[in-house]
Protein backbone atom coordinates (compact mmCIF):
# COMPACT_ATOMS: atom_id res chain seq x y z
CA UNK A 1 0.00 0.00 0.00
CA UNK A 2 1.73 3.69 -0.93
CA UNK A 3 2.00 5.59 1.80
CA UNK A 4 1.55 9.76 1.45
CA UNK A 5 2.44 11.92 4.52
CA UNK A 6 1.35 15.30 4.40
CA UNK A 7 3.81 17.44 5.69
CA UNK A 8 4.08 20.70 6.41
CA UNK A 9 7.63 21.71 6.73
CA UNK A 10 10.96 20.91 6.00
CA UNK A 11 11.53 19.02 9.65
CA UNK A 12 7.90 17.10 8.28
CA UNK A 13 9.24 16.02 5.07
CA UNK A 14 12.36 14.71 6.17
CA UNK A 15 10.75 12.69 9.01
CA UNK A 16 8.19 10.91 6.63
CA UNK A 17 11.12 9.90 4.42
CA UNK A 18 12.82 8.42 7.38
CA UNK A 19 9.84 6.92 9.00
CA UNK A 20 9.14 4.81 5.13
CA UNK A 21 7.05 7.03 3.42
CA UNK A 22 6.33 6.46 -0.16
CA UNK A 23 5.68 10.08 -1.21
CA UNK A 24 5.18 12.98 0.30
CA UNK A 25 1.82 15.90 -0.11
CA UNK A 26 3.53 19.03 0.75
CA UNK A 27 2.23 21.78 2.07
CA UNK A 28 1.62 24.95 4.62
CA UNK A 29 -1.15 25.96 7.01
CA UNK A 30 -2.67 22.44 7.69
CA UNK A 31 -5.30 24.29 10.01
CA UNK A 32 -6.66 25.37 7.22
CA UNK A 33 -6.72 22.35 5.32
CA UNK A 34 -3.08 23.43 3.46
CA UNK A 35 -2.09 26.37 1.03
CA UNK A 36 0.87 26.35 -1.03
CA UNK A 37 3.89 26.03 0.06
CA UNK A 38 6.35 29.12 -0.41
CA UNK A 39 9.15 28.74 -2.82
CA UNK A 40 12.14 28.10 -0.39
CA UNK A 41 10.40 25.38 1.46
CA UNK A 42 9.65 24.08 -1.94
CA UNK A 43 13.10 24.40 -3.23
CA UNK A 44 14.94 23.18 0.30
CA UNK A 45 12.51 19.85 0.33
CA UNK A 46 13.45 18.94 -3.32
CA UNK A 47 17.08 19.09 -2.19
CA UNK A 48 16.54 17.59 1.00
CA UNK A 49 14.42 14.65 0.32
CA UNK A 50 14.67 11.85 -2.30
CA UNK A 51 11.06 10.38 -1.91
CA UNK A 52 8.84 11.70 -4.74
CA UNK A 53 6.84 15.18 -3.71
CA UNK A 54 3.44 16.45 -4.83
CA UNK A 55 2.55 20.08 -3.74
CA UNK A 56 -0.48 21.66 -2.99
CA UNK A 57 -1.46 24.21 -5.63
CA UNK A 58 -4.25 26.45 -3.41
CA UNK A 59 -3.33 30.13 -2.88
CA UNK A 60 -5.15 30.68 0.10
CA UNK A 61 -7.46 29.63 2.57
CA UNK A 62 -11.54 29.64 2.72
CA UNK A 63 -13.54 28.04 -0.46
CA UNK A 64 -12.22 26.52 -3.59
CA UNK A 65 -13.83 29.06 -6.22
CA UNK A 66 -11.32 31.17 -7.76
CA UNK A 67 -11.15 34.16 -9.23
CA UNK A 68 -8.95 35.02 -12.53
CA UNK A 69 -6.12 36.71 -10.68
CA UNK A 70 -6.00 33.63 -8.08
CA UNK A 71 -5.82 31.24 -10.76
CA UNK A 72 -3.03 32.72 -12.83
CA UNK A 73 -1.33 32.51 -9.54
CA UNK A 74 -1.94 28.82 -9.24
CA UNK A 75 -1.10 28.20 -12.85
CA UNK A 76 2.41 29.72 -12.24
CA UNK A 77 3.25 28.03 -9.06
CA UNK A 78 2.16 24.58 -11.10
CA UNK A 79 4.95 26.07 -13.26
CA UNK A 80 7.59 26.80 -10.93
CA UNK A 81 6.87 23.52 -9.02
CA UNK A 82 7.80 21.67 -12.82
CA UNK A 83 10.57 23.34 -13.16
CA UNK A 84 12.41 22.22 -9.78
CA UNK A 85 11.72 18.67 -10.27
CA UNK A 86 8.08 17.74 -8.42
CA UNK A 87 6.93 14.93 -9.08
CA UNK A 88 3.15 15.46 -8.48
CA UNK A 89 0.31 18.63 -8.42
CA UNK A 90 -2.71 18.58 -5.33
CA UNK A 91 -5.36 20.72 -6.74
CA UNK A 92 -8.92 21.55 -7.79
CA UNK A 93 -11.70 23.93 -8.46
CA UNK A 94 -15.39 24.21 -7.45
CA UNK A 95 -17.98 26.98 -8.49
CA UNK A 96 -19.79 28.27 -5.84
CA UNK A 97 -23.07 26.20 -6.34
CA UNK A 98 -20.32 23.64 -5.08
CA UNK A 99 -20.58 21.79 -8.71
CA UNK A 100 -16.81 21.42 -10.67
CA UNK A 101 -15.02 24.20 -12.30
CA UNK A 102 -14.41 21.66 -15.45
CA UNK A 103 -13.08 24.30 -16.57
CA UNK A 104 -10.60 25.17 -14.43
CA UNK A 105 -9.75 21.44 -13.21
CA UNK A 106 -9.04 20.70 -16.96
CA UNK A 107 -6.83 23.58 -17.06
CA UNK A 108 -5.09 22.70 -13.99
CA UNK A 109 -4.29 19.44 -15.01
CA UNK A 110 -3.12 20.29 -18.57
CA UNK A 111 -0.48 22.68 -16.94
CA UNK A 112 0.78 19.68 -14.55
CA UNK A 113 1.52 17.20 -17.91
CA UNK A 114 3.88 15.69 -17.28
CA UNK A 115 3.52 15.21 -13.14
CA UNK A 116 1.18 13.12 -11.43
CA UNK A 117 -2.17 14.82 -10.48
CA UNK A 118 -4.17 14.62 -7.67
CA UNK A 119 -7.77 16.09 -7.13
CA UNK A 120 -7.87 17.24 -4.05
CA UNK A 121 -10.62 17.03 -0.80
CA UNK A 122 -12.30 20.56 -2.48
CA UNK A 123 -14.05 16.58 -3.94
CA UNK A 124 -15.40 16.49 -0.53
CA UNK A 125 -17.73 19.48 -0.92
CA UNK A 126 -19.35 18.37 -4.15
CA UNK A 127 -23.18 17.96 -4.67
CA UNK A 128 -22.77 14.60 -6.42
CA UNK A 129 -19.41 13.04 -5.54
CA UNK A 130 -20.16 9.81 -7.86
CA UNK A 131 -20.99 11.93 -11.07
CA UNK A 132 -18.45 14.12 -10.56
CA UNK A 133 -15.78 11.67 -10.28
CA UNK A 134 -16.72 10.41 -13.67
CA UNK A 135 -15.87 13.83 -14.94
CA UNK A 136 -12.27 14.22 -12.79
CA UNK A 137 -11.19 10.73 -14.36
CA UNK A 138 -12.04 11.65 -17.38
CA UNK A 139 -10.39 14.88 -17.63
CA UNK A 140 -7.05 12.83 -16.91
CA UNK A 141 -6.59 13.16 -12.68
CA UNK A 142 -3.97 10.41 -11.45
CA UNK A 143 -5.79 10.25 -7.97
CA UNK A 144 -8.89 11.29 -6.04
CA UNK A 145 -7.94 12.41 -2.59
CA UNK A 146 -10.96 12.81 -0.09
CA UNK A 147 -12.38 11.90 3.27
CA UNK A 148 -15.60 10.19 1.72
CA UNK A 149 -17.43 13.65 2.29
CA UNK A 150 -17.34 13.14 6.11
CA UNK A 151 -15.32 14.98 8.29
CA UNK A 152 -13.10 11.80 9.01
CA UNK A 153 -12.06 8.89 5.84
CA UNK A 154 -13.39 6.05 8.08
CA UNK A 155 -16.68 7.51 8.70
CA UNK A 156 -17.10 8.37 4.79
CA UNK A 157 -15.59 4.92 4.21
CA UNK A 158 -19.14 3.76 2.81
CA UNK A 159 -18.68 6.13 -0.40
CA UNK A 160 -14.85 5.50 -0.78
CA UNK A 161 -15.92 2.29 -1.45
CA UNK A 162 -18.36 2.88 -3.86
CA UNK A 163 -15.84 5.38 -5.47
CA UNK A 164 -13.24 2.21 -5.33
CA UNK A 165 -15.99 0.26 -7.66
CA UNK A 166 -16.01 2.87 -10.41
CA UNK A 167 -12.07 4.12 -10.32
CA UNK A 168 -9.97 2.88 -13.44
CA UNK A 169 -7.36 4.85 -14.24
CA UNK A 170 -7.73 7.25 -11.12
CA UNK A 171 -6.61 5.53 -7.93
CA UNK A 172 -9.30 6.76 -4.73
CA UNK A 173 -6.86 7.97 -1.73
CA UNK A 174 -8.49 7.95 1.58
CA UNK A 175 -7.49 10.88 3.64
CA UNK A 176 -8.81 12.90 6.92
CA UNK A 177 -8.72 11.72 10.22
CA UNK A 178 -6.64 8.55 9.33
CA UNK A 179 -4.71 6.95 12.09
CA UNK A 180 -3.11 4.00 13.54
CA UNK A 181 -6.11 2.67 15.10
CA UNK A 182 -8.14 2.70 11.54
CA UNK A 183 -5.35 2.51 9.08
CA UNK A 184 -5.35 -0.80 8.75
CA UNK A 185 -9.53 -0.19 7.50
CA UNK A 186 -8.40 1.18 4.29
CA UNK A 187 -6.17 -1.82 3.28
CA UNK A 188 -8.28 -4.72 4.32
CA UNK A 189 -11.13 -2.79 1.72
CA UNK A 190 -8.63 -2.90 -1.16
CA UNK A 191 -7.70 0.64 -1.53
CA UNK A 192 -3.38 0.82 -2.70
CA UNK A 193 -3.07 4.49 -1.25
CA UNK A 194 -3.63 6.53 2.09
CA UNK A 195 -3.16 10.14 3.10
CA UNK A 196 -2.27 11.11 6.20
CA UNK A 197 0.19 13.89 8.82
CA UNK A 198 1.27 11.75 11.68
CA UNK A 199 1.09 14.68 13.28
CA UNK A 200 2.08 15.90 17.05
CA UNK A 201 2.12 19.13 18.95
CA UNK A 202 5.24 20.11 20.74
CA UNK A 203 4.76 23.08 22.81
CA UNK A 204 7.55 25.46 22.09
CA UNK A 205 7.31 28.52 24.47
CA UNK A 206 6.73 28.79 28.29
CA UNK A 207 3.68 30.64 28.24
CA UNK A 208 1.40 32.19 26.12
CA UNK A 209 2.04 36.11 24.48
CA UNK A 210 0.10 38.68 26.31
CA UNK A 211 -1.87 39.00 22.10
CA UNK A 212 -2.83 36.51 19.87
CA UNK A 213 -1.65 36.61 16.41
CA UNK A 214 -4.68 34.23 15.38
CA UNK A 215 -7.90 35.99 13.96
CA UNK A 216 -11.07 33.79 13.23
CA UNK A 217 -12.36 36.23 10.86
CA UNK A 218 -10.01 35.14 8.87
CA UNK A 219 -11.14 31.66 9.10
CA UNK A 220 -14.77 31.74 7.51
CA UNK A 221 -15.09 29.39 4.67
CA UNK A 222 -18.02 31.28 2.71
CA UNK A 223 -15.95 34.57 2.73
CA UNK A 224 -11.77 35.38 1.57
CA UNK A 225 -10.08 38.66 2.27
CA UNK A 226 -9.16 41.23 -0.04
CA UNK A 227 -7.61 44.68 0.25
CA UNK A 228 -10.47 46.93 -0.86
CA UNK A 229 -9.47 49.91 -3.06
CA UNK A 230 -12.08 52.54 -1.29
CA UNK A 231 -10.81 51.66 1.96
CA UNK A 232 -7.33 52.28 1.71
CA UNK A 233 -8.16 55.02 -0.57
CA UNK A 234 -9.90 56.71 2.27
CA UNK A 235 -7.16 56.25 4.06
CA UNK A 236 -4.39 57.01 2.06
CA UNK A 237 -6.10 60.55 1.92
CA UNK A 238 -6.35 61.11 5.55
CA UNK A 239 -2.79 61.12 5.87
CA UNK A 240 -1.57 63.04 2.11
C-alpha cells in the first residue's frame, strides 16, 4: 500500500522519508486544510528529500472558487513547481453552487503534464461526488484524494468504497482523520493508497504572548479577504 504523509515543513518532510514514506503531499497551514507552500520550502525539500513530492497548488485559505487573478497565480506556481523537479500537483476547483469548475480542473491538469495529479478534498464538498468523479477521471486526474465527504475517511468509508468500484485509471486515496487505530480499514477494503500527517504538537514557548496573532475572521469558509481599493483610498487621503 503507498504511503503519502502530508507534511508541512521541511523538519515534516524529512521525518516521513525516514519513518518509510512512499511520497510525500507538501504543504503549509494544515489548520486550514493546506495552502501552497512558499518557494524556499519548496526548493529546500526537493534538495533535502529523495522520496517523490506532490505540492499543494491552493493560494489561500476559505472556499475553492477562484477568481482570474488567483488562478493565474496557481497556474504559475504549477509552473515553478515543474521546473524544480516535483513529481506530483494537489489541486482543484469548485464553483460556488459547489458543482466542478471543469473548466478550471481541466486547465489545472493540462499545466501539470507531465507530473502526477491529484484532485484534491475541495471533492469532498461536491453535490454529487459519484458523477463528478466520472468527470475528474475523465479529464485525466492520477488520484482522487478525499475523506468520503465526512469529516473523518473512516466515517465516509461507505462512499470511498463505492468510489473504489467505479475508479480505473484514477486511484481513490483515503485521507482525513486517518490513524493508527483505523489505518489498517483502508487496506483490508482494497484501496493501494492513504493520506495522512502523523502529526504531534510540541509546545515550544513557556507561556502564552500577552496577544494573539490568530484571527477567526479570517477563518470563515463562505468569505476570503481582499484589500479593498475605497478603503485604503480613504485612508491614504487622511494622511496626504
Amino acid at each position: 500500500m503507498l504511503v503519502e504523509v502530508c507534511a508541512n515543513s521541511l523538519e515534516s518532510a524529512i521525518n516521513a522519508e525516514k519513518a518509510g514514506a512512499d511520497r510525500i503531499e507538501l504543504c503549509s497551514e494544515l489548520g486550514v486544510g493546506g495552502i501552497t507552500p512558499s518557494y524556499g520550502l519548496l526548493q529546500q525539500v526537493m534538495e533535502e528529500v529523495t522520496i517523490p513530492v506532490h505540492v499543494l497548488i491552493r493560494p489561500r485559505s476559505g472556499d475553492f472558487s477562484y477568481s482570474e487573478a488567483e488562478f493565474r497565480v496557481m497556474l504559475k506556481d504549477i509552473e515553478f513547481c515543474k521546473s524544480i523537479g516535483v513529481k506530483g500537483i494537489v489541486s482543484g476547483a469548485l464553483k460556488p453552487d459547489f458543482s466542478l469548475d471543469k473548466q478550471k480542473t481541466s486547465t489545472l491538469i493540462k499545466t501539470s503534464e507531465g507530473m502526477h495529479f491529484t484532485f484534491h478534498r475541495a471533492f469532498d464538498w461536491l453535490k454529487d461526488p459519484l458523477e463528478s468523479f466520472k468527470i475528474i477521471q475523465d479529464l485525466g486526474a492520477d488520484h482522487l484524494l478525499t475523506s468520503g465527504q465526512q469529516p473523518k475517511a473512516i466515517e465516509g468509508i461507505d462512499l470511498l468504497k463505492q468510489l473504489l468500484k467505479v475508479s480505473d485509471s484514477c486511484k481513490i486515496m483515503p485521507g482525513g482523520g486517518v490513524n493508527s487505530e483505523n489505518i489498517e480499514s483502508f487496506k483490508n477494503a482494497g484501496f493501494e493508497e492513504i493520506h495522512f500527517s502523523g502529526t504531534i504538537f510540541y509546545k515550544t514557548l513557556p507561556q502564552l504572548p500577552k496577544i494573539s496573532m490568530n484571527s477567526e475572521k479570517f477563518l470563515k469558509e463562505d468569505h476570503k479577504a481582499i484589500s479593498d481599493v475605497r478603503i485604503i483610498r480613504e485612508m491614504i487621503q487622511k494622511l496626504k
